[in-house]
Protein backbone atom coordinates (compact mmCIF):
# COMPACT_ATOMS: atom_id res chain seq x y z
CA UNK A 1 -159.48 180.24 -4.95
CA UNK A 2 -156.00 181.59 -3.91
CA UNK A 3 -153.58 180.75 -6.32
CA UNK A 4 -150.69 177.57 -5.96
CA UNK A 5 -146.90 178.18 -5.13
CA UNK A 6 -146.45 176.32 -7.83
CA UNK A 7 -148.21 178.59 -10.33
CA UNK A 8 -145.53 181.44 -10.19
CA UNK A 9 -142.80 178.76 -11.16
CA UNK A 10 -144.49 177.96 -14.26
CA UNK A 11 -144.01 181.50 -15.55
CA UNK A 12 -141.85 182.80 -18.11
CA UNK A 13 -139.78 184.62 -16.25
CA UNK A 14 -139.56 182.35 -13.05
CA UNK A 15 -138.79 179.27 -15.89
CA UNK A 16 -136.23 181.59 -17.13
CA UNK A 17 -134.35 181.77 -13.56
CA UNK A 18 -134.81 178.34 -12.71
CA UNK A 19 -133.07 177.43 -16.22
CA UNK A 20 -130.21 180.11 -14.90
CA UNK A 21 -129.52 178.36 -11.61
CA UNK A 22 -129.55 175.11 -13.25
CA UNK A 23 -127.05 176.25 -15.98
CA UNK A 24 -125.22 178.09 -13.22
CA UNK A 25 -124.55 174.15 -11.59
CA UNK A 26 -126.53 174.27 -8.83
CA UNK A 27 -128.50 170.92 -7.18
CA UNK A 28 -131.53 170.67 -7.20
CA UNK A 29 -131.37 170.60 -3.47
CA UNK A 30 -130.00 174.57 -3.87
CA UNK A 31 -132.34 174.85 -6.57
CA UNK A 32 -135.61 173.81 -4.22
CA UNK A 33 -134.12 176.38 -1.23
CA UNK A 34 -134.09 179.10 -3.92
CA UNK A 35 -137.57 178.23 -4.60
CA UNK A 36 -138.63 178.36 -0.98
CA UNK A 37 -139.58 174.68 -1.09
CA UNK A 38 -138.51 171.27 -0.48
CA UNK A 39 -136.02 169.25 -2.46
CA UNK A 40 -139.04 166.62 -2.15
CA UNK A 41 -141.67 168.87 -3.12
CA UNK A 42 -139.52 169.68 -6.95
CA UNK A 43 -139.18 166.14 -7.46
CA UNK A 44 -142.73 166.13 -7.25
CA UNK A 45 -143.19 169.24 -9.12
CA UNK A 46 -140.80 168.20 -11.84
CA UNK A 47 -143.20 165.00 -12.20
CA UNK A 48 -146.41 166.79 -12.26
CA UNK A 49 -145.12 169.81 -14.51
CA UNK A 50 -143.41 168.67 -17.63
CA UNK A 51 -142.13 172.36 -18.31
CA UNK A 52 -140.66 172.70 -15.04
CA UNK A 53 -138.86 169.19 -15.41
CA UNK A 54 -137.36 170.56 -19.43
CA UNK A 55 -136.83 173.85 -18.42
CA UNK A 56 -133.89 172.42 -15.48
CA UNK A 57 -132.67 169.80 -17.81
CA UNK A 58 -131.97 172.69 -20.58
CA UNK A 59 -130.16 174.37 -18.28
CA UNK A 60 -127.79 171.19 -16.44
CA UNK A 61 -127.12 170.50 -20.74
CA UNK A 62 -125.81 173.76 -21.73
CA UNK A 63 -123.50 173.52 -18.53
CA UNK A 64 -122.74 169.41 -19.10
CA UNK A 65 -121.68 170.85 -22.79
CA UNK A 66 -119.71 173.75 -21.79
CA UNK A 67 -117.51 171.20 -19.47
CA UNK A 68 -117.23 168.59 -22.18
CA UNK A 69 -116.22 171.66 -24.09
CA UNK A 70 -113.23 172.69 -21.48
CA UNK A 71 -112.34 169.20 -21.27
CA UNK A 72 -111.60 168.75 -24.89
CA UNK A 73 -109.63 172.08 -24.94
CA UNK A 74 -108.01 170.68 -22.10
CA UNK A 75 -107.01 167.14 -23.49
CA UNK A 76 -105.69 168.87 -27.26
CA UNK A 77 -103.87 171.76 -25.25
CA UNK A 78 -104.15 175.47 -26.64
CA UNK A 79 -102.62 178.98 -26.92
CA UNK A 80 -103.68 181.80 -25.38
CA UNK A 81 -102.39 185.73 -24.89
CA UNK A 82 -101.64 187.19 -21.72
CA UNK A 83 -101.83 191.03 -21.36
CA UNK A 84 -100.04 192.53 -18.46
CA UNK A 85 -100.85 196.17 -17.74
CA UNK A 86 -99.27 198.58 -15.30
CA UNK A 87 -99.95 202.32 -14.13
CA UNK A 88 -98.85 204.65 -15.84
CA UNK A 89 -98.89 208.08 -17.84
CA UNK A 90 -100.55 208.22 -21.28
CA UNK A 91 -98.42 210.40 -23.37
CA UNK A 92 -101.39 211.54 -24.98
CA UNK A 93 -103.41 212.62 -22.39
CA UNK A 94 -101.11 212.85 -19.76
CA UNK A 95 -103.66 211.23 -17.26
CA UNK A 96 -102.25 207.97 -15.63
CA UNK A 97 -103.72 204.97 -16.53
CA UNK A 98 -103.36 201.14 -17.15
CA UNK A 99 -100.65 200.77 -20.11
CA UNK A 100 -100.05 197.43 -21.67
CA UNK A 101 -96.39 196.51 -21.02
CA UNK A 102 -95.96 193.45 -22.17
CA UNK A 103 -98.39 190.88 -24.35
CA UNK A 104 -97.05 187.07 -24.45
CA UNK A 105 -98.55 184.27 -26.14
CA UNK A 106 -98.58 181.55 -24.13
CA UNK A 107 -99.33 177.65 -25.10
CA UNK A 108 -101.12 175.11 -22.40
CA UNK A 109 -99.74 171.69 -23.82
CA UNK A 110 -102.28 168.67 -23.80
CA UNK A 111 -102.95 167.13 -20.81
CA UNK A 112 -102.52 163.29 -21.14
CA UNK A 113 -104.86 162.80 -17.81
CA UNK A 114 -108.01 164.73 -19.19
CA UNK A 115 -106.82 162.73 -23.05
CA UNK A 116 -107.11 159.23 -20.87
CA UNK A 117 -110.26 160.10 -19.18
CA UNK A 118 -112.11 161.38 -22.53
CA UNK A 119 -110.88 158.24 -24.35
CA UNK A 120 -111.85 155.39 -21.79
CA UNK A 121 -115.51 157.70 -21.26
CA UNK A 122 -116.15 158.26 -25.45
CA UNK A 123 -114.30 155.11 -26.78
CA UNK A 124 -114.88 151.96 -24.05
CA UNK A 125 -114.62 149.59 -26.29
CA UNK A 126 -110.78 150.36 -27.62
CA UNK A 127 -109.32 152.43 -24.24
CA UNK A 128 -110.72 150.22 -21.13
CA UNK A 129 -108.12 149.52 -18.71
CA UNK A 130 -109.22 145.50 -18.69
CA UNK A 131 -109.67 144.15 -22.62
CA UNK A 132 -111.57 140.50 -23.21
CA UNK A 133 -110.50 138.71 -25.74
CA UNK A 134 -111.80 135.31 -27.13
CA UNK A 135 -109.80 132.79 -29.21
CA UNK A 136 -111.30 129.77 -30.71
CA UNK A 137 -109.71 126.99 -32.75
CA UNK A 138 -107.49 123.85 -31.60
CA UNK A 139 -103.78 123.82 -31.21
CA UNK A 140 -101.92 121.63 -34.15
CA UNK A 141 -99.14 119.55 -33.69
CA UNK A 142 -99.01 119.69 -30.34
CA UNK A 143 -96.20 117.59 -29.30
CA UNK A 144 -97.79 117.08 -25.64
CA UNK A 145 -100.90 115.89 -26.50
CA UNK A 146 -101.21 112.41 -25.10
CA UNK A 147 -98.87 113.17 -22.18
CA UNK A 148 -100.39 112.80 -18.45
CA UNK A 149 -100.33 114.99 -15.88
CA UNK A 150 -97.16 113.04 -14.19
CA UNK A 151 -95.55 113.50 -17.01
CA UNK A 152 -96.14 116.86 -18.05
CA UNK A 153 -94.98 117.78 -14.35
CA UNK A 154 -91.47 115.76 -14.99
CA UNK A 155 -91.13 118.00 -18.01
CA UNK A 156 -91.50 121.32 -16.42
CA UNK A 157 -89.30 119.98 -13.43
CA UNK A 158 -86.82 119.44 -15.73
CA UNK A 159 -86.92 122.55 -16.84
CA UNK A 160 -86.11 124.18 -13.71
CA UNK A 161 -82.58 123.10 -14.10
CA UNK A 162 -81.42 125.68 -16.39
C-alpha cells in the first residue's frame, strides 16, 4: 500500500517547516500551496491530525507574541544606537575598510496611537470609546414634581428670554 501525502507532513522535519512558515506569517492558504495541496484539504488535515493542527498554531503564537511584543515597545517608546560607517583606511592595516564615524543614540518617543489601541484591546472595560453607566435612586426635593407638561413647557419658554 503506497504511502499518503499526508504521511510526509506528519514528520519531524516536515512539522518543523510547517511550524517555520506559520511563524514566518504566512496563511494557511500560502501554507496549503507550499504543501502542494488545497487550502480545503489542510483544514481537513488539521481536523484529522491533531499534530499538524498544534504544530501551525505554535508557530502563528510565537509570531502573535513577537507583535504584541513590538507593539508594547512601540506604545512606551525606546532608545536605540545608530552606527554609521564609511570607507576608509585602517591605520593599522592600511587596507580600506568600513570605519565607524559616528555612533548616536537615538530615542523613539511613545506613540499615543499604538498606547490607545493596546488600552481599549487589554483594558475594555476602563478605555472603550462608549462607557454605560447606571444610576439608581429618586431625585429629592424636586421643586417640579407635581407640575404638568403645560406647565413645565411655560417654564422652559420662559427661560428662553435671557
Amino acid at each position: 500500500m503506497a504511502k499518503g501525502k499526508y504521511e510526509k507532513w506528519l514528520e519531524p522535519d516536515s512539522l518543523l517547516l510547517l511550524e517555520a512558515w506559520a511563524r514566518d506569517g504566512l496563511t494557511d492558504e500560502q501554507i496549503a500551496h507550499n504543501m502542494g495541496i488545497t487550502r480545503e484539504t489542510l483544514r481537513v488535515w488539521k481536523n484529522k491530525f491533531s499534530v499538524i493542527s498544534a504544530t501551525l498554531k505554535r508557530g502563528k503564537d510565537v509570531v502573535d507574541i513577537e507583535v504584541e511584543n513590538a507593539l508594547l515597545k512601540r506604545a512606551l517608546g525606546y532608545t536605540y544606537t545608530e552606527t554609521t560607517k564609511e570607507r576608509g583606511v585602517n591605520p593599522e592595516t592600511g587596507k580600506v575598510e568600513l570605519i565607524t564615524t559616528k555612533v548616536v543614540t537615538k530615542e523613539v518617543v511613545p506613540d499615543t496611537t499604538a498606547q490607545i489601541f493596546w488600552l481599549k484591546n487589554r483594558r475594555p472595560d476602563l478605555w472603550r470609546d462608549k462607557q454605560s453607566m447606571e444610576l439608581s435612586g429618586e431625585v429629592k426635593n424636586n421643586p417640579f414634581a407635581g407640575l404638568t407638561t403645560e406647565q413645565l413647557i411655560k417654564l422652559a419658554d420662559a427661560g428662553d428670554d435671557d
